[in-house]
Protein backbone atom coordinates (compact mmCIF):
# COMPACT_ATOMS: atom_id res chain seq x y z
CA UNK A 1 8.11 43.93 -14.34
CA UNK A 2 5.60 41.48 -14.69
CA UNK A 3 7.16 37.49 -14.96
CA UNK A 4 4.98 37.11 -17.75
CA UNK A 5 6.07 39.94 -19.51
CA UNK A 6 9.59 39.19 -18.29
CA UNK A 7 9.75 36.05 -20.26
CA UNK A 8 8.54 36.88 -23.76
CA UNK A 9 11.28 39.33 -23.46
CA UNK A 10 14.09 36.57 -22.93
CA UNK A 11 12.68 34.42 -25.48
CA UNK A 12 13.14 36.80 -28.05
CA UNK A 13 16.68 37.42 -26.45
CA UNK A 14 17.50 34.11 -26.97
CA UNK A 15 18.16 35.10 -30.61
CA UNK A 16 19.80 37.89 -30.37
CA UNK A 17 22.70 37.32 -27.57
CA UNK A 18 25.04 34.01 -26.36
CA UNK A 19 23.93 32.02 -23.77
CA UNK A 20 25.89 33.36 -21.47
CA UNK A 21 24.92 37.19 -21.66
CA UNK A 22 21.44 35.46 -21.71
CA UNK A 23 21.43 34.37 -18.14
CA UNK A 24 23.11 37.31 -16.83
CA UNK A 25 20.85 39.55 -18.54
CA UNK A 26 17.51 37.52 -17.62
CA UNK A 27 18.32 37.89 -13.65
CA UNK A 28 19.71 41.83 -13.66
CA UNK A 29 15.79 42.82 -15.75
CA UNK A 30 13.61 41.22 -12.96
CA UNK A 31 12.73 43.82 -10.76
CA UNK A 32 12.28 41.39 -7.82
CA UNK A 33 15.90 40.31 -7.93
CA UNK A 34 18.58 43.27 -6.96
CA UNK A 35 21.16 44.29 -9.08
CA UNK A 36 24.24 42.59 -6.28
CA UNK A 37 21.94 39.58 -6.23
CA UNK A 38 21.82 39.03 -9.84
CA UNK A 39 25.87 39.25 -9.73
CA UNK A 40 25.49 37.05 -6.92
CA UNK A 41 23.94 34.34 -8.98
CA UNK A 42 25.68 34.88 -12.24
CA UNK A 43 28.70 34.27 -10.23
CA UNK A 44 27.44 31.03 -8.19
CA UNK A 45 27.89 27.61 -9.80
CA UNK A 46 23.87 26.73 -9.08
CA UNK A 47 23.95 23.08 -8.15
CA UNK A 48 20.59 20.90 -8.20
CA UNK A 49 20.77 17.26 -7.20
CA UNK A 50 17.26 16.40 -8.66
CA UNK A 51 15.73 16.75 -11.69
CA UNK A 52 13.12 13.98 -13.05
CA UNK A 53 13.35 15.35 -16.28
CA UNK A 54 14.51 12.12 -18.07
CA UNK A 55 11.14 10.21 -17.81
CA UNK A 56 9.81 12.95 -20.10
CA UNK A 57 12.83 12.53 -22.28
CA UNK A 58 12.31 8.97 -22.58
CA UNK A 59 8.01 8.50 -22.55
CA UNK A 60 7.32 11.88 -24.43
CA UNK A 61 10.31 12.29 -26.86
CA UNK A 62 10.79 15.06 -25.03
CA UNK A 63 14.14 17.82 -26.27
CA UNK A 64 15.57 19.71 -24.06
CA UNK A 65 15.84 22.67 -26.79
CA UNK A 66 12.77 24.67 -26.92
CA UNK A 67 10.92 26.59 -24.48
CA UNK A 68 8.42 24.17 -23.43
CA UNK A 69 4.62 25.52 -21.96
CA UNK A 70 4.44 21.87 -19.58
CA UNK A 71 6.96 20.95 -17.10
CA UNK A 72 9.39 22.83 -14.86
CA UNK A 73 12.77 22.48 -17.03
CA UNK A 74 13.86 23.20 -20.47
CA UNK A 75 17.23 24.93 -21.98
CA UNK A 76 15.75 28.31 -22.54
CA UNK A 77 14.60 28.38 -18.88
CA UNK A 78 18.25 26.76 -16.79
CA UNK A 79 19.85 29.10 -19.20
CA UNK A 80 17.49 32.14 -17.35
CA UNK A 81 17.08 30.56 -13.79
CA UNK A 82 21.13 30.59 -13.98
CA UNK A 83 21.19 26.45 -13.35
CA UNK A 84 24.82 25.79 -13.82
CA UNK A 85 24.53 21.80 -13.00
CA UNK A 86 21.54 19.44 -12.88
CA UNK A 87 21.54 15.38 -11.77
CA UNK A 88 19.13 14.28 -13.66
CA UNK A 89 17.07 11.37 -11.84
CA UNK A 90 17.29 7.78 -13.69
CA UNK A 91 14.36 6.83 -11.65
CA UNK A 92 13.10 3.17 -12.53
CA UNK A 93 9.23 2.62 -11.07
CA UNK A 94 10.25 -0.30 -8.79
CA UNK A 95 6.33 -1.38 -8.83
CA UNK A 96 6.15 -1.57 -12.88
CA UNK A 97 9.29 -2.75 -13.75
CA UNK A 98 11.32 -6.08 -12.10
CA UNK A 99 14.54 -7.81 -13.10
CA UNK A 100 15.65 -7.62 -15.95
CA UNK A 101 13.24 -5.00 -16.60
CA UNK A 102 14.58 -2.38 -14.50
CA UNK A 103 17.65 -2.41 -16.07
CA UNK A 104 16.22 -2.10 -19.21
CA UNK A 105 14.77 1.02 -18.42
CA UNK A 106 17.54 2.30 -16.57
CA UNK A 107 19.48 2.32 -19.46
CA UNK A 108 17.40 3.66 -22.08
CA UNK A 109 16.84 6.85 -19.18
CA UNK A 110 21.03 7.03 -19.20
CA UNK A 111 20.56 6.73 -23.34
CA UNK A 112 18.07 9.53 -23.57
CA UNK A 113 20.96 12.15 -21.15
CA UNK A 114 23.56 11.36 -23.91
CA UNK A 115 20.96 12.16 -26.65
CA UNK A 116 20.45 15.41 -25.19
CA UNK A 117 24.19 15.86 -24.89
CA UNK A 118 25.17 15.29 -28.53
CA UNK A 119 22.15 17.02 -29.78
CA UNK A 120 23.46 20.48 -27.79
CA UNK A 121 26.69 20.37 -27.47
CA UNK A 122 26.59 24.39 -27.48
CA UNK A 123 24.31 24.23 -24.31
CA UNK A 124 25.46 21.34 -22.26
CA UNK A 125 28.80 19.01 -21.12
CA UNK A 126 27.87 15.66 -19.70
CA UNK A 127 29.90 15.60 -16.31
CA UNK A 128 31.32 12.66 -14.35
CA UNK A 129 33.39 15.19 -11.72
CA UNK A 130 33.08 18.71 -9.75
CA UNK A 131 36.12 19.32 -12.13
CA UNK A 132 33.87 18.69 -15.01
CA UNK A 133 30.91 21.32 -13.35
CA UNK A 134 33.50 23.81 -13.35
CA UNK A 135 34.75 23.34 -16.65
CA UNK A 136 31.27 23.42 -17.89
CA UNK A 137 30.83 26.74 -15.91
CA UNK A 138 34.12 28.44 -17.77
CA UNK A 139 32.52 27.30 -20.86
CA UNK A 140 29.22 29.10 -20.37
CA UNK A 141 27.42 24.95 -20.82
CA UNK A 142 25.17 23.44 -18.26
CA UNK A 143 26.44 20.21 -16.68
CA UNK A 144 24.16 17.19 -17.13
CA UNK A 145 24.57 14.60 -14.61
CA UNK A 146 22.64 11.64 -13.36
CA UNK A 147 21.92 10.22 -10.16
CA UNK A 148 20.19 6.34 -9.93
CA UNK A 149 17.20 6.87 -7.90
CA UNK A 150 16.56 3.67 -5.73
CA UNK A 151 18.91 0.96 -5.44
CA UNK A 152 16.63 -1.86 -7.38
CA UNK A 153 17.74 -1.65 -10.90
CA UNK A 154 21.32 -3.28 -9.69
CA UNK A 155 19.34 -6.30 -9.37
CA UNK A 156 21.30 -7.31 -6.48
CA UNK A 157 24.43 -7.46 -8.54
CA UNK A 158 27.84 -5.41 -8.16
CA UNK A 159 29.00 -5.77 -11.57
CA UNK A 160 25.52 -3.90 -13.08
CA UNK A 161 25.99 -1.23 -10.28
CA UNK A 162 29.73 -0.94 -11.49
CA UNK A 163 27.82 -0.83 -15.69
CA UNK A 164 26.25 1.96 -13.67
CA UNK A 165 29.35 3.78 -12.55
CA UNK A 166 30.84 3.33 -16.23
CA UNK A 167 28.15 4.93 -18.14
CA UNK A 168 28.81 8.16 -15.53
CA UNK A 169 26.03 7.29 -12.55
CA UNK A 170 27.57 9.98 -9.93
CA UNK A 171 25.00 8.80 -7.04
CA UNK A 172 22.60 6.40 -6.02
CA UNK A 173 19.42 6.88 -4.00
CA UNK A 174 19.77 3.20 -1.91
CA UNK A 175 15.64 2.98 -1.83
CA UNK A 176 12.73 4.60 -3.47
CA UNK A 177 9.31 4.60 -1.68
CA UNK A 178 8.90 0.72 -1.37
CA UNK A 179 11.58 -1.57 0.14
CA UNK A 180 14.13 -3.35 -2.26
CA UNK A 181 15.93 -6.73 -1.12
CA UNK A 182 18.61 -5.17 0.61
CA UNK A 183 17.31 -2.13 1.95
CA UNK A 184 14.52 -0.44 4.18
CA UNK A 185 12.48 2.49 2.82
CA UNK A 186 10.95 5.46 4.71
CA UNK A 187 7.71 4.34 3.32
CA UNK A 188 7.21 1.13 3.70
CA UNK A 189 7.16 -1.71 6.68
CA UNK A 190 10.68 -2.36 7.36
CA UNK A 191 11.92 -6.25 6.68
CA UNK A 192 15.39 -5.40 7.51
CA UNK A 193 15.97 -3.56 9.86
CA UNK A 194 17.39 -1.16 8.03
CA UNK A 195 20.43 -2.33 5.54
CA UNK A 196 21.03 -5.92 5.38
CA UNK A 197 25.10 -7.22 4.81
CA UNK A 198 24.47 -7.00 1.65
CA UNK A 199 23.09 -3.59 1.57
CA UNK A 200 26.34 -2.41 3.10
CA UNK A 201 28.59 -3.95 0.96
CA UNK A 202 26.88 -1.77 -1.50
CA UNK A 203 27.47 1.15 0.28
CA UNK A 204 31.21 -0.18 0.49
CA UNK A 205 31.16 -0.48 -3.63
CA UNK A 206 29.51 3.26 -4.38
CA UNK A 207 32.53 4.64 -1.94
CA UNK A 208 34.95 2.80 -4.14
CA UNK A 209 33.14 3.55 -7.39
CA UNK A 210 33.39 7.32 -6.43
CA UNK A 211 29.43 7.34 -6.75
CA UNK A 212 28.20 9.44 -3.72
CA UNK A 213 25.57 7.49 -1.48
CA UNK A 214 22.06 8.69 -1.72
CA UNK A 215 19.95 8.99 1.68
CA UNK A 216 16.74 10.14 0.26
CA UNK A 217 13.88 8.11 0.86
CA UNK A 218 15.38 5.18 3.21
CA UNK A 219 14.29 4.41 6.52
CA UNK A 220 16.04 6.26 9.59
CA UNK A 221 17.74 2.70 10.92
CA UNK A 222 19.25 2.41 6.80
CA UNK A 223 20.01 5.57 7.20
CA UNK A 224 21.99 6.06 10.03
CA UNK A 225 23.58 1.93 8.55
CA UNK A 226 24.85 3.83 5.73
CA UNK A 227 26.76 6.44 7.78
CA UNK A 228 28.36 3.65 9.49
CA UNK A 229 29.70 2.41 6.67
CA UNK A 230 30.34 4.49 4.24
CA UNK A 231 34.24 6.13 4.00
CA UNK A 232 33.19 9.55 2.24
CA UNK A 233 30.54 12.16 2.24
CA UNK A 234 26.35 11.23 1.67
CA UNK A 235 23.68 13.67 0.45
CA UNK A 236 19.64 13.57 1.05
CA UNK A 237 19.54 14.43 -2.65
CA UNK A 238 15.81 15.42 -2.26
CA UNK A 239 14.83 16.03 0.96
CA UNK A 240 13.57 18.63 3.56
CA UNK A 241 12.90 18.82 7.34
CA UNK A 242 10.44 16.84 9.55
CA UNK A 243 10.50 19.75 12.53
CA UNK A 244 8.32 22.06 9.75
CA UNK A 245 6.50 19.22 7.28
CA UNK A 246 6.40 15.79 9.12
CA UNK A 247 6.80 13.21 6.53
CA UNK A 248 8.91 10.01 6.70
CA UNK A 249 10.46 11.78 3.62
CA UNK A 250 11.88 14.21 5.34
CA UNK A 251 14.72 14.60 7.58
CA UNK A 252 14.39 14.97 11.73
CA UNK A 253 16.92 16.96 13.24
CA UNK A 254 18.86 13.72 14.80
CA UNK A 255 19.21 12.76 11.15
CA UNK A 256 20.70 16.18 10.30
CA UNK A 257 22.81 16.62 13.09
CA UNK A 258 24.54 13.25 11.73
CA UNK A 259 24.53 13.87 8.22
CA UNK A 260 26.81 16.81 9.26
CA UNK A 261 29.04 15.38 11.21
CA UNK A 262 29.40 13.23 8.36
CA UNK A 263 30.04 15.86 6.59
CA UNK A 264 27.46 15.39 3.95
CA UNK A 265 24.57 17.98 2.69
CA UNK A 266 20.78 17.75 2.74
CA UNK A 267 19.83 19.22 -0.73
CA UNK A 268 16.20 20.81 0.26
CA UNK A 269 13.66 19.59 -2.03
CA UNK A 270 11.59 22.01 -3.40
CA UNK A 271 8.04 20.10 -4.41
CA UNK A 272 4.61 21.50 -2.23
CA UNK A 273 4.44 18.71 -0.43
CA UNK A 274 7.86 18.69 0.89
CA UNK A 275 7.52 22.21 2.20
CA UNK A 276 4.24 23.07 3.33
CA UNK A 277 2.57 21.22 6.31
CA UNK A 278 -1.48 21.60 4.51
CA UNK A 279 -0.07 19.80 1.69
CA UNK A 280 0.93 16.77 3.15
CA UNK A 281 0.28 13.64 0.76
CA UNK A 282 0.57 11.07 4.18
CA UNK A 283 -2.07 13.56 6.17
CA UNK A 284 -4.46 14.80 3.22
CA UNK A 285 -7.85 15.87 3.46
CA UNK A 286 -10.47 13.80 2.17
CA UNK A 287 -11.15 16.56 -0.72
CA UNK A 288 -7.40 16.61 -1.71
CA UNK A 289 -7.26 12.88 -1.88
CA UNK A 290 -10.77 12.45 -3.84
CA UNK A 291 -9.34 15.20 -6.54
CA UNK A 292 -5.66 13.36 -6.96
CA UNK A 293 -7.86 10.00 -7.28
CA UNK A 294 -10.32 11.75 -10.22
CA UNK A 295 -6.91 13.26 -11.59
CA UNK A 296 -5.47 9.87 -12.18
CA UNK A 297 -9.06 7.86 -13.02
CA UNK A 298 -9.43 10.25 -15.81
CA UNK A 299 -5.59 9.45 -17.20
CA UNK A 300 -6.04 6.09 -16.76
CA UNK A 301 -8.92 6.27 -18.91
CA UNK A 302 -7.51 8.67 -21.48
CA UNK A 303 -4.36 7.31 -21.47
CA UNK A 304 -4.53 3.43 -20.89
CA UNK A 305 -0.80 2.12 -21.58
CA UNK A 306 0.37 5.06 -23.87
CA UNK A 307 3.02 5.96 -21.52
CA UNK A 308 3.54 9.63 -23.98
CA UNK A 309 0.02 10.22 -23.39
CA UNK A 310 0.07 9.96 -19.74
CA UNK A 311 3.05 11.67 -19.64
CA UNK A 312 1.77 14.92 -21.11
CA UNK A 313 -1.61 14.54 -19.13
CA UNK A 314 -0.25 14.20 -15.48
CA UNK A 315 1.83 17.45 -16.60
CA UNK A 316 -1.40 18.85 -17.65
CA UNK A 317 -3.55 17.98 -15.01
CA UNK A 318 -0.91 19.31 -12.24
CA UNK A 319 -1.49 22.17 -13.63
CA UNK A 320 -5.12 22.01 -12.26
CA UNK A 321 -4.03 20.49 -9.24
CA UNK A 322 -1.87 23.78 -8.42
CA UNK A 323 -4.77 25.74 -8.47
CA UNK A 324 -6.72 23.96 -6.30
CA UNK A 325 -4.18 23.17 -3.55
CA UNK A 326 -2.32 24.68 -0.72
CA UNK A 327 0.45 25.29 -2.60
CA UNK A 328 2.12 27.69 -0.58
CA UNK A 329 4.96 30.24 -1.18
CA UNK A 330 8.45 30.33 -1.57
CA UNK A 331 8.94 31.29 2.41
CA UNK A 332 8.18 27.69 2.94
CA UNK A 333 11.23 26.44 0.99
CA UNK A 334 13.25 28.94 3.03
CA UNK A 335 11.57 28.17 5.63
CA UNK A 336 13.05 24.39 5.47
CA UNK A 337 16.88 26.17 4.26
CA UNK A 338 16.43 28.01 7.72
CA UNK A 339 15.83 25.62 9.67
CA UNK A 340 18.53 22.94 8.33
CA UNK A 341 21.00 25.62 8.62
CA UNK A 342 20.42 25.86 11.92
CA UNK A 343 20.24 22.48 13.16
CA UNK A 344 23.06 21.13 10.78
CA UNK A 345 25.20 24.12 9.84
CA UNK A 346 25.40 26.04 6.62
CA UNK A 347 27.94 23.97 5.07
CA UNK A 348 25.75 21.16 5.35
CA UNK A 349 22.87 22.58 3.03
CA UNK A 350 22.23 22.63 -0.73
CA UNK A 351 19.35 22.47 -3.46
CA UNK A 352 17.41 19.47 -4.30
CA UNK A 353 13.95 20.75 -6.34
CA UNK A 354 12.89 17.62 -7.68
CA UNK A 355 11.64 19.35 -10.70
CA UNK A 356 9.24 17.64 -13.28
CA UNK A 357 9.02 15.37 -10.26
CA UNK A 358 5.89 16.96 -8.07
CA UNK A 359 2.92 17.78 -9.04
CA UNK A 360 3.06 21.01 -7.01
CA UNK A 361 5.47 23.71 -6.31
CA UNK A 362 5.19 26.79 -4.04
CA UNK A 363 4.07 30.00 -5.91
CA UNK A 364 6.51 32.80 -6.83
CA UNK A 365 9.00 29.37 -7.53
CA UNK A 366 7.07 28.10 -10.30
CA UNK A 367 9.76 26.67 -12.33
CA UNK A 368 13.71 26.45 -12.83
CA UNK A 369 13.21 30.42 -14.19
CA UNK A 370 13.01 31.59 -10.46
CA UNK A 371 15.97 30.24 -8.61
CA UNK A 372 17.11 33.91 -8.54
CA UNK A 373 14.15 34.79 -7.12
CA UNK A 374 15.75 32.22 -4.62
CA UNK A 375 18.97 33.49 -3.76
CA UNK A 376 17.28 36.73 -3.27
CA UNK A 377 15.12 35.38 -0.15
CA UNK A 378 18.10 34.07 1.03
CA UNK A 379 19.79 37.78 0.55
CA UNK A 380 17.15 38.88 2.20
CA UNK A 381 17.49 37.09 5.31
CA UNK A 382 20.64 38.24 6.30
CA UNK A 383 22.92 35.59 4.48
CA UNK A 384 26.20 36.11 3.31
CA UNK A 385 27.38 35.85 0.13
CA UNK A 386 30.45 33.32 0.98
CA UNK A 387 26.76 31.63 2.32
CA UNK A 388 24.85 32.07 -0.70
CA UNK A 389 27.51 30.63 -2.74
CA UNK A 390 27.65 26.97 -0.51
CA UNK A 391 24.16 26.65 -0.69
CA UNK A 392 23.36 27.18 -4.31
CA UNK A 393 26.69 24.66 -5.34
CA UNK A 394 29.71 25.53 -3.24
CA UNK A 395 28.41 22.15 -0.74
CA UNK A 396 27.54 19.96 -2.95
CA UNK A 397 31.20 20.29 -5.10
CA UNK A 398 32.61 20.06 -1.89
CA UNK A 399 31.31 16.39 -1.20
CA UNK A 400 31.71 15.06 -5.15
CA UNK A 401 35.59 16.38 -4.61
CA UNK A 402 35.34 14.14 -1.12
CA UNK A 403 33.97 11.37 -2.58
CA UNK A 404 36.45 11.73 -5.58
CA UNK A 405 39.17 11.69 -3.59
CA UNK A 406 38.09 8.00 -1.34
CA UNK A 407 37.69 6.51 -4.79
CA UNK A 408 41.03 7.53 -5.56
CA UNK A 409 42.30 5.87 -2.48
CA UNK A 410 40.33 3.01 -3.01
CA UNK A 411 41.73 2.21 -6.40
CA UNK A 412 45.19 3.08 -5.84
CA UNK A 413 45.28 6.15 -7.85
């Protein structure tokens, strides 16, 4: 059956049947997903650790409700991709906002998850705890999360970090793609050599805080700092392999090797240029980097400082920008599950997309709608279910229940 065709269908099923049968019934009709697959999914508890979705919520106005024709994530489509549990990124632009600003818009991103929350509380749970995921699961809701990406908006302060923790922050990404004052980035010119004392000591604090520590996007010296230090389980919460796509984004085999034995998971990001070596953003040809320039010339000038209106046109224009790119296929994100299973183990792997967050995704995994589509590759080469099942969720609940359980320790509980 065509996808197309596929979805009109489930839209007007949306009407007629709950939620739950939804789901179940949008994997079992898509020819390209098998009947055991389908079950196979229905039954997982489909963890992704990164979803950008709250800028949209917060610049656009954006609801969650209705089928939307832009962006990669709506109700309608988790409810048919079978997405169980999403961390939705607080990201704060450490470029545009400073101080006191960051926090600022940290916590109007945090204000616009519990919006979405009380406005469906049919649809989705707000979760603090694996316990919660699964109780969201029983329930036939998705879990909504949120995960503070790059360590800035704690403005160098424990007590905002611990605001953080309060308002149900369940991991923190230490840097984003420039350095902050504590911390190195994998894209920038290291100043500290990785973490400084101080960057540890907020390692030490997300441990006790039971918020998992964040790997994505630091420098390889923070990173392996972090592992030093910390007392529980980290995550990449975005992140794929440098052996098959070598950007200082993603993760060398050294790196994975000790993220296992840590016992933490790499959750494979999803976005083009994560995946797919022609894409590359650091290694682009001049054509690719002339037509991303002209994309964001002609929002700047459409758009100037209405941050709705250049919102909706970035989403717009990507859509361009797909068509014009070396997008690649969905091999290429199995490609990078392959190859982290082998080098760090299968319980050591998990799903990152970083949806509404790339301008690019491989075709035939267009959007949250084809995560079955997922599971089948993985079916298809040669995993087992008990396999399937860590990937898609089983990992990452297995890490928030570690990370639970130092807090715990840590507070005397």
């Amino acid at each position: 059956m065509n996808h197309n065709k596929l979805r009109a269908i489930l839209l007007v099923a949306t009407f007629l049947v709950s939620p739950a049968l939804l789901s179940s019934l949008s994997a079992m009709s898509d020819d390209d997903v098998s009947p055991r697959v389908a079950e196979l999914h229905r039954r997982a508890i489909v963890v992704d650790t990164h979803i950008d979705t709250p800028m949209r919520l917060l610049d656009e106005g954006f609801d969650l409700a209705p089928r939307d024709a832009l962006g990669h994530i709506d109700i309608p489509r988790m409810r048919e991709g079978g997405l169980d549990a999403a961390f939705f990124s607080i990201w704060v632009d450490p470029r545009k906002y400073k101080d006191d600003g960051a926090v600022e818009r940290a916590l109007q991103l945090i204000a616009t998850v519990y919006e979405q929350v009380e406005r469906h509380p049919n649809d989705l749970l707000l979760a603090r705890t694996a316990g919660d995921i699964r109780r969201a699961h029983r329930e036939g809701k998705i879990a909504l999360l949120m995960g503070l990406e790059g360590g800035h908006p704690i403005e160098d302060n424990l007590r905002i970090l611990r605001t953080y923790a309060e308002l149900g922050v369940r991991y923190m990404t230490l840097t984003h793609s420039i350095n902050n004052n504590w911390g190195d980035s994998s894209t920038d010119e290291p100043v500290h050599n990785g973490l400084t004392d101080f960057g540890k000591q907020v390692v030490r604090e997300l441990n006790r805080l039971g918020i998992i520590v964040d790997i994505s996007h630091v420098s390889d010296k923070a990173f392996y700092d972090a592992l030093e230090v910390t007392q529980a389980p980290v995550i990449a919460s975005h992140s794929s392999c440098r052996a098959l796509v070598g950007i200082p984004r993603n993760m060398s085999d050294d790196l994975l090797r000790a993220l296992a034995k840590n016992g933490g998971v790499v959750q494979i990001a999803m976005g083009s240029w994560f995946v797919v070596p022609e894409y590359d953003p650091f290694t682009a040809t001049d054509e690719m980097k002339e037509w991303r320039a002209e994309r964001d010339k002609r929002i700047e000038e459409k758009c100037g400082e209405d941050s709705k209106c250049v919102s909706l046109e970035t989403l717009r224009r990507n859509l361009d920008y797909q068509k014009v790119i070396p997008r690649g296929t969905l091999k290429h994100i199995t490609d990078h599950i392959d190859h982290a299973v082998k080098v760090a183990g299968v319980d050591h792997v998990g799903l990152g997309s970083d949806f509404d967050g790339v301008p690019a995704l491989p075709e035939g995994f267009d959007d949250v709608t084809f995560l079955p589509a997922l599971t089948q590759a993985l079916a298809d080469r040669g995993y087992s279910d008990d396999d399937i099942l860590k990937i898609l969720g089983g990992n990452t609940l297995r890490v928030m229940e570690a990370v639970e359980r130092v807090a715990a320790r840590a507070q005397g509980r």
